[in-house]
PDB file of N, CA and C in Angstrom:
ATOM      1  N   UNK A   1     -64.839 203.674  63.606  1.00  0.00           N
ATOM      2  CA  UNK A   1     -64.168 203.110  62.463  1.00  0.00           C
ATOM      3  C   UNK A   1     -64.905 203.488  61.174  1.00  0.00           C
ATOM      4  N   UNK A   2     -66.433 203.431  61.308  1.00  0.00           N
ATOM      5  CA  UNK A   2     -67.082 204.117  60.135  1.00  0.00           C
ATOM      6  C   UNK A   2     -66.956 204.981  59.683  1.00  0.00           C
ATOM      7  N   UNK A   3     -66.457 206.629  60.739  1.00  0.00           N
ATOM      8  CA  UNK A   3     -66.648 207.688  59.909  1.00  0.00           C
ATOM      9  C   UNK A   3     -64.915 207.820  59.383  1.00  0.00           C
ATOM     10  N   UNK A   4     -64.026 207.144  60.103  1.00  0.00           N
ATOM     11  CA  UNK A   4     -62.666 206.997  59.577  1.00  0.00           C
ATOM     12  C   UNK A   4     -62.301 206.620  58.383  1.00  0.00           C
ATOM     13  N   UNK A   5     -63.337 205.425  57.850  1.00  0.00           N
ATOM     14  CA  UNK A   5     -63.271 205.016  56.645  1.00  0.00           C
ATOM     15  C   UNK A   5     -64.241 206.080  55.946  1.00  0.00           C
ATOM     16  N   UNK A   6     -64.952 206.511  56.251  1.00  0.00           N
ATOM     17  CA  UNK A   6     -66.025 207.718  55.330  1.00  0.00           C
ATOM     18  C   UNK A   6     -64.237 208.663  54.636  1.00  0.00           C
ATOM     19  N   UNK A   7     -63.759 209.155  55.906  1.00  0.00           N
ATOM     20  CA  UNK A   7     -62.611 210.240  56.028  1.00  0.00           C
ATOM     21  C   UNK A   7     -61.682 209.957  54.972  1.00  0.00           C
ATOM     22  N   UNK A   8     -61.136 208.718  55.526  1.00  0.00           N
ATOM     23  CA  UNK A   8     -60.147 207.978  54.507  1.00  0.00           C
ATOM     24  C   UNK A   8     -60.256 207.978  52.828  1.00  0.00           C
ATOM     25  N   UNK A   9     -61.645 207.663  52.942  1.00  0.00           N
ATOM     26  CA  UNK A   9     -62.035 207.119  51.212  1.00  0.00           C
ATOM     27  C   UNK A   9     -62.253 208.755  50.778  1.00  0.00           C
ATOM     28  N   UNK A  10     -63.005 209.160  51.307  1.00  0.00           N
ATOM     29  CA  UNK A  10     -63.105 210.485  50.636  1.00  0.00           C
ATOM     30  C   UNK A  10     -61.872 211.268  50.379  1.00  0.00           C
ATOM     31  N   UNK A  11     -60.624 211.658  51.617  1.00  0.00           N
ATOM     32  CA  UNK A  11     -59.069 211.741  51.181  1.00  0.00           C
ATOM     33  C   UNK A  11     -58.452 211.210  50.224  1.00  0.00           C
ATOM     34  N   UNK A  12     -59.147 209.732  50.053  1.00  0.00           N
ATOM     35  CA  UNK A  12     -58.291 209.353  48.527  1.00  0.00           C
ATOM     36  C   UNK A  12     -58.973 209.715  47.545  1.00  0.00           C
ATOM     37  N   UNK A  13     -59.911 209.677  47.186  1.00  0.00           N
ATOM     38  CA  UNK A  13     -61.061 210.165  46.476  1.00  0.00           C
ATOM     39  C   UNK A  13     -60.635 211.524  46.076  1.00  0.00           C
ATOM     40  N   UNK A  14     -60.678 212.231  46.506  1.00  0.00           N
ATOM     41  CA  UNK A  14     -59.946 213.517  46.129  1.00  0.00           C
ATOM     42  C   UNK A  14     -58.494 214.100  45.682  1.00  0.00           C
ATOM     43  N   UNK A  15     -57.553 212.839  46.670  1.00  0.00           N
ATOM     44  CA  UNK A  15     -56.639 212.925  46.005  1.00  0.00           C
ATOM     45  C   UNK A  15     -55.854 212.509  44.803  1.00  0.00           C
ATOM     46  N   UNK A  16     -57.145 211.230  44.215  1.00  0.00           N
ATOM     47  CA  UNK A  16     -57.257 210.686  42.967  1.00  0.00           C
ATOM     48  C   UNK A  16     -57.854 212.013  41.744  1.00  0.00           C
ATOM     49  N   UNK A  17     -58.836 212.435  41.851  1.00  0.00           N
ATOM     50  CA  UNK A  17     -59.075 213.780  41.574  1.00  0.00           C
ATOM     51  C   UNK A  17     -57.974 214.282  41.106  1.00  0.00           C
ATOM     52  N   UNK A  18     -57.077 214.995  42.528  1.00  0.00           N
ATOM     53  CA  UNK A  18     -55.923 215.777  41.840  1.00  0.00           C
ATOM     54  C   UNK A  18     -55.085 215.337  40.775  1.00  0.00           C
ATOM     55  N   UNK A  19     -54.938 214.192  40.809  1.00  0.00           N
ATOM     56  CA  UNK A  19     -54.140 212.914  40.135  1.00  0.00           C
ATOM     57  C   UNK A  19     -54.123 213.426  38.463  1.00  0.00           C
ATOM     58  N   UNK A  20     -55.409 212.889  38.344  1.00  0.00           N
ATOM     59  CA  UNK A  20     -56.074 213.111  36.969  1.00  0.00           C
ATOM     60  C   UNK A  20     -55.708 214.659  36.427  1.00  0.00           C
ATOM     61  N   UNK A  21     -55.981 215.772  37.945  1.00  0.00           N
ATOM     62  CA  UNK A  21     -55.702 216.965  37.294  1.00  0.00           C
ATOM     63  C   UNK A  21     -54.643 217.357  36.352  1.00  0.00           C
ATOM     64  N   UNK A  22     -53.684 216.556  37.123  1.00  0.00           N
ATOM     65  CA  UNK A  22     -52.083 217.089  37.421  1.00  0.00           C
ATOM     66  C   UNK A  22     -52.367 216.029  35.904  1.00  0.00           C
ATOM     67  N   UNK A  23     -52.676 215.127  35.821  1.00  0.00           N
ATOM     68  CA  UNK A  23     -52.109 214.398  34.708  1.00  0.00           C
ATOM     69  C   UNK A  23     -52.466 215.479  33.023  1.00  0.00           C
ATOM     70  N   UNK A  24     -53.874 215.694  32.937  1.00  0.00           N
ATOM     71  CA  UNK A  24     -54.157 216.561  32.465  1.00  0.00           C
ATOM     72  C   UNK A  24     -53.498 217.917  31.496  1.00  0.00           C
ATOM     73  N   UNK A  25     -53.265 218.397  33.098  1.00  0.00           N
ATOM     74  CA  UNK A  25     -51.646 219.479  32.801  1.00  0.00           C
ATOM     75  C   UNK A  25     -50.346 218.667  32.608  1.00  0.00           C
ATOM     76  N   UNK A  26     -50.184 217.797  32.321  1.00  0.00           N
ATOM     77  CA  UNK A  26     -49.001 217.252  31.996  1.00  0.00           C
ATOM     78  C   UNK A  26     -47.795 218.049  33.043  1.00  0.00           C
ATOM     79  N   UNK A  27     -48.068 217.624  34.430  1.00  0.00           N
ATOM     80  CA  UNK A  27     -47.629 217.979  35.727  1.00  0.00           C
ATOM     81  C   UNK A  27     -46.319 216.952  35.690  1.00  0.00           C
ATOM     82  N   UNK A  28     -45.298 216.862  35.916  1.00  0.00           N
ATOM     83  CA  UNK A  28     -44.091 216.173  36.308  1.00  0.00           C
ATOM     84  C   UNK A  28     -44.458 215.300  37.288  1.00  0.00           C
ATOM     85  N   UNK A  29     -45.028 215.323  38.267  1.00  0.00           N
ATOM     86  CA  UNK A  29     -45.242 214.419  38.928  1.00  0.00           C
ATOM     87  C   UNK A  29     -46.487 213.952  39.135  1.00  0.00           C
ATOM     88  N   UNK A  30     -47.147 213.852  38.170  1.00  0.00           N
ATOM     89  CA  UNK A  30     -48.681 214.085  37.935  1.00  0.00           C
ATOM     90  C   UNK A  30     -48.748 212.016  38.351  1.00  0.00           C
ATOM     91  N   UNK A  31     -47.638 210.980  37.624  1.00  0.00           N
ATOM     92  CA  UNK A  31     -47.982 209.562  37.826  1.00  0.00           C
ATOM     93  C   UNK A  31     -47.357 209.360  39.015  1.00  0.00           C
ATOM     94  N   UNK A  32     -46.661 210.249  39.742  1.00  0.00           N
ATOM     95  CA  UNK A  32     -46.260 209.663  41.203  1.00  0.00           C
ATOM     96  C   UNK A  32     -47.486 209.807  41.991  1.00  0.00           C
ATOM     97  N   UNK A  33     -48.349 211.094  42.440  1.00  0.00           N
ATOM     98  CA  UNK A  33     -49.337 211.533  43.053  1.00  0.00           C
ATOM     99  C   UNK A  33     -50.477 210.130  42.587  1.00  0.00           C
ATOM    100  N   UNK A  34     -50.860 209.790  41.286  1.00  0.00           N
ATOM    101  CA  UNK A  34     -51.670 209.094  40.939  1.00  0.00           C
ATOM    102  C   UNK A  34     -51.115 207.434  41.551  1.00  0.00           C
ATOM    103  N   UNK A  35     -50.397 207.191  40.954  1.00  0.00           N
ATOM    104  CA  UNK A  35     -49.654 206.081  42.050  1.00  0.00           C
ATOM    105  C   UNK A  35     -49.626 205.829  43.319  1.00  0.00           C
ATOM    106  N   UNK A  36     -49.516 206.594  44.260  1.00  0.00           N
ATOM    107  CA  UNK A  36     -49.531 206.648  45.308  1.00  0.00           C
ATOM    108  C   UNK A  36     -50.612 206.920  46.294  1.00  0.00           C
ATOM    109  N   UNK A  37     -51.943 207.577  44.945  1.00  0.00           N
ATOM    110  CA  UNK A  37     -53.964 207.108  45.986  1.00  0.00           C
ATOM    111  C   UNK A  37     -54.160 206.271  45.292  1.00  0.00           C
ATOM    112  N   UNK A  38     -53.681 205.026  44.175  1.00  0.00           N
ATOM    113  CA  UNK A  38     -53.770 203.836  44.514  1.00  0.00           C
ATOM    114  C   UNK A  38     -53.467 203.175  45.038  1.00  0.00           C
ATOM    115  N   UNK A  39     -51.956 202.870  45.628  1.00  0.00           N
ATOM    116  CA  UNK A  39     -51.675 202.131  46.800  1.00  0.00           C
ATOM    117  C   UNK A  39     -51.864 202.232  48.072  1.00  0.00           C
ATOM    118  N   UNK A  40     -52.340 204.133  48.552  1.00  0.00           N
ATOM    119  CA  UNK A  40     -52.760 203.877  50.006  1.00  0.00           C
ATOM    120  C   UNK A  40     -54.176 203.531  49.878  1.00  0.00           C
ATOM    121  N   UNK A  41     -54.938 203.821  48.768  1.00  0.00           N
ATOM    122  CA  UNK A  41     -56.317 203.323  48.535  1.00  0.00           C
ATOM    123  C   UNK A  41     -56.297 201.955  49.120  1.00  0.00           C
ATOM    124  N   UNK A  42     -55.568 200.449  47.774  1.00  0.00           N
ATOM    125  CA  UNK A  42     -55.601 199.522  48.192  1.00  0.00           C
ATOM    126  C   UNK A  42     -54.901 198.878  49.294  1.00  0.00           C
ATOM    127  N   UNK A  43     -53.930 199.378  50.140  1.00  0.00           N
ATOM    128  CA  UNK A  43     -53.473 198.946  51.467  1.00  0.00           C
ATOM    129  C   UNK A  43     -53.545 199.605  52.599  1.00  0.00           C
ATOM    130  N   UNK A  44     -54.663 200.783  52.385  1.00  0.00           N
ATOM    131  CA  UNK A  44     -54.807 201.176  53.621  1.00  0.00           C
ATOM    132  C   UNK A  44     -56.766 201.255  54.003  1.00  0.00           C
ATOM    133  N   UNK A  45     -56.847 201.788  53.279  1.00  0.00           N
ATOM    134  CA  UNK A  45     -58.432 201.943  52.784  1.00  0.00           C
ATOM    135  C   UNK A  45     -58.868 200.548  52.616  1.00  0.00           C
ATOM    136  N   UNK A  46     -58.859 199.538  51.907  1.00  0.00           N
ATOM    137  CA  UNK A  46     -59.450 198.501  51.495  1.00  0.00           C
ATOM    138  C   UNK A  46     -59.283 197.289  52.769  1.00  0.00           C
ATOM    139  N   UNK A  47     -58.002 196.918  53.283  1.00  0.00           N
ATOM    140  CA  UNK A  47     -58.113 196.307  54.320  1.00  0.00           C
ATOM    141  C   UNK A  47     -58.923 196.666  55.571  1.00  0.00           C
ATOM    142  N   UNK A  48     -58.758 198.404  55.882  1.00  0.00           N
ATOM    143  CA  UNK A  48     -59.933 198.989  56.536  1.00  0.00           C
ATOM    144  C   UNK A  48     -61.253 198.048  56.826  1.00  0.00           C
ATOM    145  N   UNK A  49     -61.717 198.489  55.341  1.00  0.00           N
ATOM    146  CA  UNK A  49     -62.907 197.899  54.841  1.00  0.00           C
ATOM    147  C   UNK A  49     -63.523 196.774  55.314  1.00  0.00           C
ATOM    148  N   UNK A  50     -62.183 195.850  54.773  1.00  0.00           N
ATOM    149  CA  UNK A  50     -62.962 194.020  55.023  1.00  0.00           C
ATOM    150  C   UNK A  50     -62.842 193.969  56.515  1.00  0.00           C
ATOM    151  N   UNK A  51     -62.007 194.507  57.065  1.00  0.00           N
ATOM    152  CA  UNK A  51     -61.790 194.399  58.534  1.00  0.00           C
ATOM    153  C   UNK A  51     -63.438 194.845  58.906  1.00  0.00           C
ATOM    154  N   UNK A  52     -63.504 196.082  58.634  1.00  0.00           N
ATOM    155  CA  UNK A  52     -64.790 196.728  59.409  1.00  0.00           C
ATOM    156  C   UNK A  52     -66.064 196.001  58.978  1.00  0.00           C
ATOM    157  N   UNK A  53     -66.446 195.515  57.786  1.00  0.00           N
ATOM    158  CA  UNK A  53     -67.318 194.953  57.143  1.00  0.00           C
ATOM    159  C   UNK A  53     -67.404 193.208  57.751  1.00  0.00           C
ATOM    160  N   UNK A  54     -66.022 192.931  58.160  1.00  0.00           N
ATOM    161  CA  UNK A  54     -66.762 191.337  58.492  1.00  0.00           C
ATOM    162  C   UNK A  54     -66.044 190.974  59.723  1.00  0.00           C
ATOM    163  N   UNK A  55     -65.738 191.800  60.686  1.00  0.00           N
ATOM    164  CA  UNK A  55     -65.592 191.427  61.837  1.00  0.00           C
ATOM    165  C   UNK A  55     -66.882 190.865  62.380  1.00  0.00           C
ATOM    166  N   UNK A  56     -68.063 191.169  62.386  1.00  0.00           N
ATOM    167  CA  UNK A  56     -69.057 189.996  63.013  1.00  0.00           C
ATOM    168  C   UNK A  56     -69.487 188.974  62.642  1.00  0.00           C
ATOM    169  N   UNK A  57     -69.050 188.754  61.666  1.00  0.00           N
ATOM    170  CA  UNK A  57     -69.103 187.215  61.020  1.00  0.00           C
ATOM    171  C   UNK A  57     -70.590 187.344  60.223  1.00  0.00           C
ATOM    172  N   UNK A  58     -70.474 188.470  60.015  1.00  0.00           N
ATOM    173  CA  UNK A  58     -71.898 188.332  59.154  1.00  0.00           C
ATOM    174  C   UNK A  58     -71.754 187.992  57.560  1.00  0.00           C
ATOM    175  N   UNK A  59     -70.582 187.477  57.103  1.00  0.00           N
ATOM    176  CA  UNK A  59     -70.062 187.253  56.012  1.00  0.00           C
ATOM    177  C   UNK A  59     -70.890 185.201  55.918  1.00  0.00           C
ATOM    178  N   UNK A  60     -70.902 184.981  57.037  1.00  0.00           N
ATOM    179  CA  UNK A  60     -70.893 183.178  57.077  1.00  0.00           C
ATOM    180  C   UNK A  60     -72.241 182.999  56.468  1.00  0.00           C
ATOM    181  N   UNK A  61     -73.182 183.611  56.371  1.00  0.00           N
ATOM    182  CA  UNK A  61     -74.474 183.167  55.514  1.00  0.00           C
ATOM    183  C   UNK A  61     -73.852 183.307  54.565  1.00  0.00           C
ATOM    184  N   UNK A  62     -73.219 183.674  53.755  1.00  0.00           N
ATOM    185  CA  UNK A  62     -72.531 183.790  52.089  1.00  0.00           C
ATOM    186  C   UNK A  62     -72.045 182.344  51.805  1.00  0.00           C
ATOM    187  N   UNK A  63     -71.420 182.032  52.623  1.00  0.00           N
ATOM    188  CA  UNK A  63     -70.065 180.856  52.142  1.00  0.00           C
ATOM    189  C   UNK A  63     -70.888 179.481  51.818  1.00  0.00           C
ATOM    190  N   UNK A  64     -70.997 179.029  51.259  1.00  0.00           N
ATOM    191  CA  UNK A  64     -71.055 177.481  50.871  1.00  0.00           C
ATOM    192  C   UNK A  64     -70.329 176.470  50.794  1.00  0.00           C
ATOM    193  N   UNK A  65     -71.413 175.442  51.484  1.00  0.00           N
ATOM    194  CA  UNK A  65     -70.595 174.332  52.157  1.00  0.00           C
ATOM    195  C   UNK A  65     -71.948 173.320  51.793  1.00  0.00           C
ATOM    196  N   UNK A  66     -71.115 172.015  52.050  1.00  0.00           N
ATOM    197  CA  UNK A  66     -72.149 170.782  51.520  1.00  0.00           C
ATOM    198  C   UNK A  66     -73.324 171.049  51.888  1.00  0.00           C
ATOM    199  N   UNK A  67     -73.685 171.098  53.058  1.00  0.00           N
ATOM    200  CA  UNK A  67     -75.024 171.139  53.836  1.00  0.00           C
ATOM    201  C   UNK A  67     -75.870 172.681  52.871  1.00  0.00           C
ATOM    202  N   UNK A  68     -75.665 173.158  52.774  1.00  0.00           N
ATOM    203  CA  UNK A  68     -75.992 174.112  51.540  1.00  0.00           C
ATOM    204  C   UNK A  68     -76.181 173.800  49.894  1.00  0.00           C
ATOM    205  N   UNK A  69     -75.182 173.212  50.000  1.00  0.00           N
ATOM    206  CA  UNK A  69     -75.324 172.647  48.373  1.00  0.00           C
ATOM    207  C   UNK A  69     -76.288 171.550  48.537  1.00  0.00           C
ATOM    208  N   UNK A  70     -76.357 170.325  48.920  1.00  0.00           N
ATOM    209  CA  UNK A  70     -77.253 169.389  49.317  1.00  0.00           C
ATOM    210  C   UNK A  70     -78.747 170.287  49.366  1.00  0.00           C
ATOM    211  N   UNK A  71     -79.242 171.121  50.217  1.00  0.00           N
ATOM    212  CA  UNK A  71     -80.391 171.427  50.618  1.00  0.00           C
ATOM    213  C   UNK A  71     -81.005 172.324  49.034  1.00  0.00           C
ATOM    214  N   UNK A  72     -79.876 172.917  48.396  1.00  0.00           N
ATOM    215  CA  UNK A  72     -80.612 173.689  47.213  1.00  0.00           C
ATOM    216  C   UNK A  72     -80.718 172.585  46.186  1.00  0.00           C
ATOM    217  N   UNK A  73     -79.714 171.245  45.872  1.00  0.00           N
ATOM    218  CA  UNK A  73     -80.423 170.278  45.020  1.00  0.00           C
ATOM    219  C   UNK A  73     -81.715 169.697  45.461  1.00  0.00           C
ATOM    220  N   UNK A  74     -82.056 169.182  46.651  1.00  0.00           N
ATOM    221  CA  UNK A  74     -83.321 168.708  47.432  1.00  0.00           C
ATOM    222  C   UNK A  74     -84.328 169.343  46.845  1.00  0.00           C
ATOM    223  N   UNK A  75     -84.440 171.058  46.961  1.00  0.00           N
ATOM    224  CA  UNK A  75     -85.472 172.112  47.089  1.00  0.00           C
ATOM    225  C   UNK A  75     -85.448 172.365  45.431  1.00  0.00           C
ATOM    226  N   UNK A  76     -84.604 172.239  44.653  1.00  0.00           N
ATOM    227  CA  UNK A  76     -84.417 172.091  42.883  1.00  0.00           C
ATOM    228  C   UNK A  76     -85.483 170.808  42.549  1.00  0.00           C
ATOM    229  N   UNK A  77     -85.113 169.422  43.153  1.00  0.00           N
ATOM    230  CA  UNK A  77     -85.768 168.376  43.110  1.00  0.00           C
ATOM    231  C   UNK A  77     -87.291 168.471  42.939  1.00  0.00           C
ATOM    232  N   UNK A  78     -87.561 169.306  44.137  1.00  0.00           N
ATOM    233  CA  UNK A  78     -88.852 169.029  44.631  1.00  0.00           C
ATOM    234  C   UNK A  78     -89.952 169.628  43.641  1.00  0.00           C
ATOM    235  N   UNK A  79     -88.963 170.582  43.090  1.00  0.00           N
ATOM    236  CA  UNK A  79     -89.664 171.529  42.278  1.00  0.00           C
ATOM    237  C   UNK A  79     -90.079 170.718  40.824  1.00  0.00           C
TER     238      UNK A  79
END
């Protein structure tokens, strides 16, 4: 899944590139091409992402919850 997303991002990546080219040259279809590696960017590429990035739940040290908030006023206190 890693080097798929390496594959992926770099395909849009480049095809954002062309984007700009074409826009440049004042290409006719220069805002469809550009339009279209932003949306497979953000709905294909980006869900990728969070999928691959937090399927092990290594996201749950981030989140805050009472027992967290409580323990950093305590350790603020003490100070």
């Amino acid at each position: 899944m890693k080097l798929a997303l390496k594959i992926l991002f770099l395909i849009f990546i480049l095809w954002m590139i062309t984007g700009v080219f074409l826009v440049k040259t004042e290409h006719e279809k220069a805002q469809v091409v550009m339009g279209l590696g932003v949306l497979f960017l953000s709905f294909i590429v980006m869900p990728m992402f969070i999928y691959y990035r937090y399927k092990d739940g290594k996201y749950k040290k981030y989140i805050l919850n009472d027992e967290k908030i409580l323990a950093a006023f305590k350790k603020q206190d003490k100070n």
